[in-house]
PDB file of N, CA and C in Angstrom:
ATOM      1  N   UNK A   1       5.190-127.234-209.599  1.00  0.00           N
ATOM      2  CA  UNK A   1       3.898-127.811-209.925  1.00  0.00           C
ATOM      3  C   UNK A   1       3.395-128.570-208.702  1.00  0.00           C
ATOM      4  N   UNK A   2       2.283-128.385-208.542  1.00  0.00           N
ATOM      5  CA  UNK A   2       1.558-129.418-207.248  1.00  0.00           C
ATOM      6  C   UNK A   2       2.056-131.174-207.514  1.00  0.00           C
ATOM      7  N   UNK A   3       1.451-131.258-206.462  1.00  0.00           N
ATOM      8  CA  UNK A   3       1.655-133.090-206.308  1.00  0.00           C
ATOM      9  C   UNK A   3       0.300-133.532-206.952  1.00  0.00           C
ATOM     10  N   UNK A   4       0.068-134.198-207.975  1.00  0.00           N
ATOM     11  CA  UNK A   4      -1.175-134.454-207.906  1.00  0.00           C
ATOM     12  C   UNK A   4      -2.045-136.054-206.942  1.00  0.00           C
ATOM     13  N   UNK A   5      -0.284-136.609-206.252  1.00  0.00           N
ATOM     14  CA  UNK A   5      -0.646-137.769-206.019  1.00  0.00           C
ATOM     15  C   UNK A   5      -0.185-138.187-204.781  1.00  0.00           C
ATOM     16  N   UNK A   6      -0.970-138.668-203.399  1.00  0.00           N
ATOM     17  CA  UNK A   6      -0.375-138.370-202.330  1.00  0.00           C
ATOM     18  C   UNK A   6       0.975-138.593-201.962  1.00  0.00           C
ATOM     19  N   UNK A   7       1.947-137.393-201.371  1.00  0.00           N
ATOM     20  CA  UNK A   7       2.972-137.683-200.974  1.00  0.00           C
ATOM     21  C   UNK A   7       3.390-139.205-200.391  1.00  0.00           C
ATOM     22  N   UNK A   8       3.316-139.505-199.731  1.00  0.00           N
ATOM     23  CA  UNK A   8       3.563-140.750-199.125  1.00  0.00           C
ATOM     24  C   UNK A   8       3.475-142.065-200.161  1.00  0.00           C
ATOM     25  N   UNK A   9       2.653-141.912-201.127  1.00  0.00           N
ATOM     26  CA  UNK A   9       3.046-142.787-202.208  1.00  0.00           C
ATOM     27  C   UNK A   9       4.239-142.330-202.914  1.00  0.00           C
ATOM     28  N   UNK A  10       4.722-141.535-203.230  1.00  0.00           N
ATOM     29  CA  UNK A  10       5.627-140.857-203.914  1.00  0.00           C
ATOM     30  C   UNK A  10       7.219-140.951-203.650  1.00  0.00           C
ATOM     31  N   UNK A  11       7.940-141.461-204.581  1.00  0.00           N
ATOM     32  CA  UNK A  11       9.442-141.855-203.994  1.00  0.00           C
ATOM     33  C   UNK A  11       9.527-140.646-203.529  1.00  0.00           C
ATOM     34  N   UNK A  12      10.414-140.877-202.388  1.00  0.00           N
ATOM     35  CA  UNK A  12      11.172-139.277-201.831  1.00  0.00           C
ATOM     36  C   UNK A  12      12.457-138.734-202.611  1.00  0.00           C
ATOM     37  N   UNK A  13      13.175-139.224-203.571  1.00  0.00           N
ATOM     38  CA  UNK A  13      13.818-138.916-204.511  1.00  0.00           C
ATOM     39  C   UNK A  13      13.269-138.071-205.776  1.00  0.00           C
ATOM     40  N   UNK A  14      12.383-138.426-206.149  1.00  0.00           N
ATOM     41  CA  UNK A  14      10.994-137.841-207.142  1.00  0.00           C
ATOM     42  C   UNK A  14      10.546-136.722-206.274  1.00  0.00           C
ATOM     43  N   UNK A  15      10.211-136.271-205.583  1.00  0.00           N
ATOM     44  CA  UNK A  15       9.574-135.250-204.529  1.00  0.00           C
ATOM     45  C   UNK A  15      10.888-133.897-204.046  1.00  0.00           C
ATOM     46  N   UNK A  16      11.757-135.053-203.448  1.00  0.00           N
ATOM     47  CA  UNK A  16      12.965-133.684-204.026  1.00  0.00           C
ATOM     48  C   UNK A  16      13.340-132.860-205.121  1.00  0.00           C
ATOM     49  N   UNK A  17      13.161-134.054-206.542  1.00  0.00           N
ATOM     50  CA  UNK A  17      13.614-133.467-207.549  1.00  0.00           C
ATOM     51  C   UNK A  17      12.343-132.433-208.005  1.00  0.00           C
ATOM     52  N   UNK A  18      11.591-132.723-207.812  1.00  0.00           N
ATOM     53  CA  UNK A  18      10.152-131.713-207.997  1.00  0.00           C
ATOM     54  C   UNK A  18      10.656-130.519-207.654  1.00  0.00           C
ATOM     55  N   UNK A  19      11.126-130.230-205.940  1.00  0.00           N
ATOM     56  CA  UNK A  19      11.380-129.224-205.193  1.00  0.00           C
ATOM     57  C   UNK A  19      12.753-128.476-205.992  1.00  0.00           C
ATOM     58  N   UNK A  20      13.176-129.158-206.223  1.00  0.00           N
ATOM     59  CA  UNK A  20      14.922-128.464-207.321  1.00  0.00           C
ATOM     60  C   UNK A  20      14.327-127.741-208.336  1.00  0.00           C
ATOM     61  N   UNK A  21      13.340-128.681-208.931  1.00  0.00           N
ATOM     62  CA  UNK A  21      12.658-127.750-210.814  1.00  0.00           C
ATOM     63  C   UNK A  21      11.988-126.990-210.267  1.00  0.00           C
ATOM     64  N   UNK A  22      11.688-126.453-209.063  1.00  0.00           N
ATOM     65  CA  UNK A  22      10.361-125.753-208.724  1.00  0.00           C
ATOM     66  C   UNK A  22      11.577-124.720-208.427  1.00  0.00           C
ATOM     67  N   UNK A  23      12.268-124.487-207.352  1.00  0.00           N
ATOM     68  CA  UNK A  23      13.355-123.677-206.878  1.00  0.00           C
ATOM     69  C   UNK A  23      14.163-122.773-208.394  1.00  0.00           C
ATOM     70  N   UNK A  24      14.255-123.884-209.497  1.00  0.00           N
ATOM     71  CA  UNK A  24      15.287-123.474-210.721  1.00  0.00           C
ATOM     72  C   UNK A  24      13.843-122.814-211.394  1.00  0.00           C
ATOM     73  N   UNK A  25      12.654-122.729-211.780  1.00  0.00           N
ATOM     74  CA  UNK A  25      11.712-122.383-212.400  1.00  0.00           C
ATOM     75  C   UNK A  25      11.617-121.082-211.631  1.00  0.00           C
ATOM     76  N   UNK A  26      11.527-120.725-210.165  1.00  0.00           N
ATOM     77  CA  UNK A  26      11.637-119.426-209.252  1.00  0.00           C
ATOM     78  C   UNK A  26      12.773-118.506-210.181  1.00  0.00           C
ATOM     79  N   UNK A  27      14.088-119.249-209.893  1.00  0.00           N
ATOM     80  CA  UNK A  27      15.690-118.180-209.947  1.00  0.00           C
ATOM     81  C   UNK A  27      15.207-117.834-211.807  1.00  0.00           C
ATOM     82  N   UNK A  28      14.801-118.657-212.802  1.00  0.00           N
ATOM     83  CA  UNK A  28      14.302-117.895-213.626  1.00  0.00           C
ATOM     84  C   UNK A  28      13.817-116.961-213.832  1.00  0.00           C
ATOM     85  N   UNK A  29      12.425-117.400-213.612  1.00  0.00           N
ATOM     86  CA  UNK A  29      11.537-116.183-212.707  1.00  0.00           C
ATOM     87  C   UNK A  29      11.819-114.952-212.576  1.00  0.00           C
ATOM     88  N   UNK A  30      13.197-115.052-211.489  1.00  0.00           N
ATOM     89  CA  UNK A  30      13.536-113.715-210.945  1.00  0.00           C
ATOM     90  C   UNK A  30      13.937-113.010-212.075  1.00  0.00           C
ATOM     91  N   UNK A  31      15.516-114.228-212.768  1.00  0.00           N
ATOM     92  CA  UNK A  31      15.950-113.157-213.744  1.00  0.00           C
ATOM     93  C   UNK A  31      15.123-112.372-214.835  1.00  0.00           C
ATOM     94  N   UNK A  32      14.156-113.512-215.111  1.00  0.00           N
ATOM     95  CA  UNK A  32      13.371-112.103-216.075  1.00  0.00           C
ATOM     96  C   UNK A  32      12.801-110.748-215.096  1.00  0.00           C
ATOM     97  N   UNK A  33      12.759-110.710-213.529  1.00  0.00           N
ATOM     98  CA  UNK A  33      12.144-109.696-213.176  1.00  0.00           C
ATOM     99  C   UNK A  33      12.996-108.539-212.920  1.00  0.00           C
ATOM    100  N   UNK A  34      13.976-109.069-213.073  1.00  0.00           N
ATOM    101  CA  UNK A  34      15.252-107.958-212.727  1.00  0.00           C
ATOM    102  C   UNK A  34      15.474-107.603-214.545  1.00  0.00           C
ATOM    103  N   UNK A  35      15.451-108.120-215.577  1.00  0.00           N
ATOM    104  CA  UNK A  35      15.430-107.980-216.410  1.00  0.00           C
ATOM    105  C   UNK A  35      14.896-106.676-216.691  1.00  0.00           C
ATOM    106  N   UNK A  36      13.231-107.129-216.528  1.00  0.00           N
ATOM    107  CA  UNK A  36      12.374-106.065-217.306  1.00  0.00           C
ATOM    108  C   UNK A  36      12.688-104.428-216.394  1.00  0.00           C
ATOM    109  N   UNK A  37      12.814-104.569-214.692  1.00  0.00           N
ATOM    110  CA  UNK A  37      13.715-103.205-214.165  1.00  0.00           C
ATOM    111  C   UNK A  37      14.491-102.632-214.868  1.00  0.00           C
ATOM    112  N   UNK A  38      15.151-103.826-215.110  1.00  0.00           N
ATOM    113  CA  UNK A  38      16.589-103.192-216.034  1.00  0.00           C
ATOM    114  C   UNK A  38      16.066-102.405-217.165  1.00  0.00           C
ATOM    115  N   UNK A  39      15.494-102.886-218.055  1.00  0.00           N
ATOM    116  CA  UNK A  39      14.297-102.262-219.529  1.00  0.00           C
ATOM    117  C   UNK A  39      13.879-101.108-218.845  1.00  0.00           C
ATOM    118  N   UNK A  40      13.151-100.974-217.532  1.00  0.00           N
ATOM    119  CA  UNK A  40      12.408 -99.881-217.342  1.00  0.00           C
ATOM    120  C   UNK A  40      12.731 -98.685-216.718  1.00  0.00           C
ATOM    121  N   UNK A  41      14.027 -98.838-216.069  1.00  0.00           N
ATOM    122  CA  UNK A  41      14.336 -97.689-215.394  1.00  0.00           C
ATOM    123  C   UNK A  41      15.251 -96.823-216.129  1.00  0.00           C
ATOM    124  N   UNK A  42      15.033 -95.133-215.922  1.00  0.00           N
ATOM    125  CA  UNK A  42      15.984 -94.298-217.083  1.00  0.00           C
ATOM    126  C   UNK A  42      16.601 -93.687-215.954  1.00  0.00           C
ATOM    127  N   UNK A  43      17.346 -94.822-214.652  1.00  0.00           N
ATOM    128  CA  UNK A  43      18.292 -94.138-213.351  1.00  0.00           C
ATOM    129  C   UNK A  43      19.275 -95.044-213.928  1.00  0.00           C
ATOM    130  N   UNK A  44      20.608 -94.347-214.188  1.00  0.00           N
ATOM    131  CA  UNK A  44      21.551 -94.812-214.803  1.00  0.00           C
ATOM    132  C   UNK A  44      22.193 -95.694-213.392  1.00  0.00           C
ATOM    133  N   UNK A  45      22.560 -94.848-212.590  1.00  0.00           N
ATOM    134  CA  UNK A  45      22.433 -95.804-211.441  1.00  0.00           C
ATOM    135  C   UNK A  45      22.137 -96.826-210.902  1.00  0.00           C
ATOM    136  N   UNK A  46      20.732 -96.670-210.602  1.00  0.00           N
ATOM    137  CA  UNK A  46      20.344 -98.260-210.495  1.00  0.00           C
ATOM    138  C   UNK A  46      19.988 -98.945-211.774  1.00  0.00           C
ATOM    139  N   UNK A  47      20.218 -98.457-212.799  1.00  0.00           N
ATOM    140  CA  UNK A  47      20.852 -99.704-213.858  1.00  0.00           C
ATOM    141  C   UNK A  47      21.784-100.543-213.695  1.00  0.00           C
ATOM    142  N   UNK A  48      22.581 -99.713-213.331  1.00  0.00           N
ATOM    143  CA  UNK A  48      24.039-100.074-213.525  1.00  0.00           C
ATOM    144  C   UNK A  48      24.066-101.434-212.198  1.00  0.00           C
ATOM    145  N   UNK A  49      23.530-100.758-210.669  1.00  0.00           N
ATOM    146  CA  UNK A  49      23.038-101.607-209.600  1.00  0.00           C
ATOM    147  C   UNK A  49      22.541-102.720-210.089  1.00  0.00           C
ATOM    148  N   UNK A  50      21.409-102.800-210.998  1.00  0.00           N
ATOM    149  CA  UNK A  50      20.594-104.314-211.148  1.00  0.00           C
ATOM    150  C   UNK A  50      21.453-105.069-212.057  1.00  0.00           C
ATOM    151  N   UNK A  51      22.177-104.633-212.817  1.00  0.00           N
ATOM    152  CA  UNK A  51      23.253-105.446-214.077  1.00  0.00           C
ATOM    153  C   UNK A  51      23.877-106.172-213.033  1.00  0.00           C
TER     154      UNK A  51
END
């Protein structure tokens, strides 16, 4: 999520932890995108690859 409030006011502890939920909200992300590959491809192969 953006900053809505200038950095420099902002503890730098609070600003890291932003950057962690933002990073863990991404690796989510991904897994659903490897997910739905997984759903969509009928290559037994790279099924088996994305599992």
């Amino acid at each position: 999520m953006p900053f809505f409030e200038p950095l420099e006011k902002l503890d730098p502890k609070n600003v890291d932890l932003e950057r962690a939920r933002k990073s863990l909200r991404e690796e989510l992300e991904a897994i659903d995108f490897y997910q739905e590959r997984i759903d969509a491809t009928q290559d037994a192969s790279l099924k088996k690859l994305l599992e």
